[in-house]
C-alpha atoms as a PDB file:
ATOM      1  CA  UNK A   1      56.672  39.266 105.301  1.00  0.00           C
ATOM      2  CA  UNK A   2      59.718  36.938 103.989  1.00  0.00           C
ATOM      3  CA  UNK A   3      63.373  36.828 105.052  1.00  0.00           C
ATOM      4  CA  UNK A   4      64.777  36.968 101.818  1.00  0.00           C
ATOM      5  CA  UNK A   5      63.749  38.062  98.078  1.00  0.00           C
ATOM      6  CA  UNK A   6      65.233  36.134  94.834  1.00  0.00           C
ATOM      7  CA  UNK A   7      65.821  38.182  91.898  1.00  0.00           C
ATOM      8  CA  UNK A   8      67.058  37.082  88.495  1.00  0.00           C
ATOM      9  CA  UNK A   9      68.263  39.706  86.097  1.00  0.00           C
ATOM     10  CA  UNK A  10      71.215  39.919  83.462  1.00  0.00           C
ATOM     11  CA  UNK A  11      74.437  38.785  85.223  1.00  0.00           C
ATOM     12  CA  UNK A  12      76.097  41.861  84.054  1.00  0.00           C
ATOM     13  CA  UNK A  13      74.108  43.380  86.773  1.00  0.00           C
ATOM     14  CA  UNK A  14      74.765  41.411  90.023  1.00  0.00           C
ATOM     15  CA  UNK A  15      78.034  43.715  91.198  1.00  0.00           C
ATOM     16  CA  UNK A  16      75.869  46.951  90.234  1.00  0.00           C
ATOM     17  CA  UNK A  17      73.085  45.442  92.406  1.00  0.00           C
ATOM     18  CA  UNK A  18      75.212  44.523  95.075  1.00  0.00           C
ATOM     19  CA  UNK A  19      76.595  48.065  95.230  1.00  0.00           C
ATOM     20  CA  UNK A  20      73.126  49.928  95.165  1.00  0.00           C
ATOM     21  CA  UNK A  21      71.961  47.500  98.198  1.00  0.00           C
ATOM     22  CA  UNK A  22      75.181  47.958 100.155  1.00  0.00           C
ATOM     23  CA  UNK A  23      75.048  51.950  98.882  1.00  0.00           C
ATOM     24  CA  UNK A  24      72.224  51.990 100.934  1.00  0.00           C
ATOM     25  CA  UNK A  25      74.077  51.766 104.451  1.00  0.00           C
ATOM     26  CA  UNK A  26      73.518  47.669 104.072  1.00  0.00           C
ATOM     27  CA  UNK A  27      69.855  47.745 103.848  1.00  0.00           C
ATOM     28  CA  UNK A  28      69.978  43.861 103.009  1.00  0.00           C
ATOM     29  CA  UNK A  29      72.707  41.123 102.120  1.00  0.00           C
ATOM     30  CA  UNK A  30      72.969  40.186  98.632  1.00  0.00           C
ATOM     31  CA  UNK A  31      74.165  36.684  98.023  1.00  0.00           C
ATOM     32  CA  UNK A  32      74.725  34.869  94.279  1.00  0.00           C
ATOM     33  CA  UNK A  33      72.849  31.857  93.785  1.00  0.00           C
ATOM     34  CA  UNK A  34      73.884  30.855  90.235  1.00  0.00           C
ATOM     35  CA  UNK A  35      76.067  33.770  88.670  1.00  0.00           C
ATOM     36  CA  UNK A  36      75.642  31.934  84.640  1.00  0.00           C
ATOM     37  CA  UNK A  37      71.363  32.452  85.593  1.00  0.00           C
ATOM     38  CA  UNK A  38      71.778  35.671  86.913  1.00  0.00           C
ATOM     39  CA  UNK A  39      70.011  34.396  90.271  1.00  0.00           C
ATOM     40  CA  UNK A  40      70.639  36.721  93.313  1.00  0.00           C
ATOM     41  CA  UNK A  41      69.164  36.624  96.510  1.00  0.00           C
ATOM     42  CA  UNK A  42      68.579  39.668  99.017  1.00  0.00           C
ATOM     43  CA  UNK A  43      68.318  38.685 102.506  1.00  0.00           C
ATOM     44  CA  UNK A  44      66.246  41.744 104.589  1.00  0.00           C
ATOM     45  CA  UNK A  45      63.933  42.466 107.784  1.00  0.00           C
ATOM     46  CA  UNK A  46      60.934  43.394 107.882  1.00  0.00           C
ATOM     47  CA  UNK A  47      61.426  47.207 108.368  1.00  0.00           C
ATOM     48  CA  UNK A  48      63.852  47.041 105.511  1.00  0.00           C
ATOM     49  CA  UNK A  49      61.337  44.954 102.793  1.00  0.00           C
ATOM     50  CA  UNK A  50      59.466  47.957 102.269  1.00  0.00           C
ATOM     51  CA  UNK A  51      62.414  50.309 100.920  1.00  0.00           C
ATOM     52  CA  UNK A  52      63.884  47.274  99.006  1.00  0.00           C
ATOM     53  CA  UNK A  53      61.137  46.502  97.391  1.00  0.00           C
ATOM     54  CA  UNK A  54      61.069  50.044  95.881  1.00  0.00           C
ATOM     55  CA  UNK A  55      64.391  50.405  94.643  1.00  0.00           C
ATOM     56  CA  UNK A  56      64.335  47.205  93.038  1.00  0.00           C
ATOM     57  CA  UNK A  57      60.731  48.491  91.317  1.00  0.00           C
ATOM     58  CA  UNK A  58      62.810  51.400  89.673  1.00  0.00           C
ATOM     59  CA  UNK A  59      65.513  49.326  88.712  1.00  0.00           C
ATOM     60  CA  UNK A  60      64.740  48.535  84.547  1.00  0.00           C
ATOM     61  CA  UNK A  61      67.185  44.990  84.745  1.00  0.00           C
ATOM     62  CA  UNK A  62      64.871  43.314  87.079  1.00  0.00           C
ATOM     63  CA  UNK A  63      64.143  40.052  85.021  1.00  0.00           C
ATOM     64  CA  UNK A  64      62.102  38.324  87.563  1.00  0.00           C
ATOM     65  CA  UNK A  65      60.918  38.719  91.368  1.00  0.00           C
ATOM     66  CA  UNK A  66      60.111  36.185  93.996  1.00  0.00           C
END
């Protein structure tokens, strides 16, 4: 299990990402690393990875998961 999963998508998306996490009663902490690459970052836990990892899979912007 990680800490943290980096995402790049289109960064038209990062606020509508950011929202949908936070929606979500906080289920992780989205951070920007480069807003012109459209590199985010999600921090989570280990109970929360699980849930995460499924929204983002039915999200159709997701350019790239690490």
């Amino acid at each position: 299990m990680k800490d943290r999963i980096i995402l790049k998508i289109p960064k038209r998306e990062i606020t509508f990402l950011t929202k949908i996490i936070e929606g979500y009663d906080n289920l992780g902490i989205v951070s920007t690393i480069d807003p012109s690459e459209g590199l985010v970052m999600i921090r989570l836990t280990p109970d929360t990875e699980p849930i995460i990892r499924q929204i983002l899979a039915e999200l159709p912007f997701i350019e790239e998961m690490k």
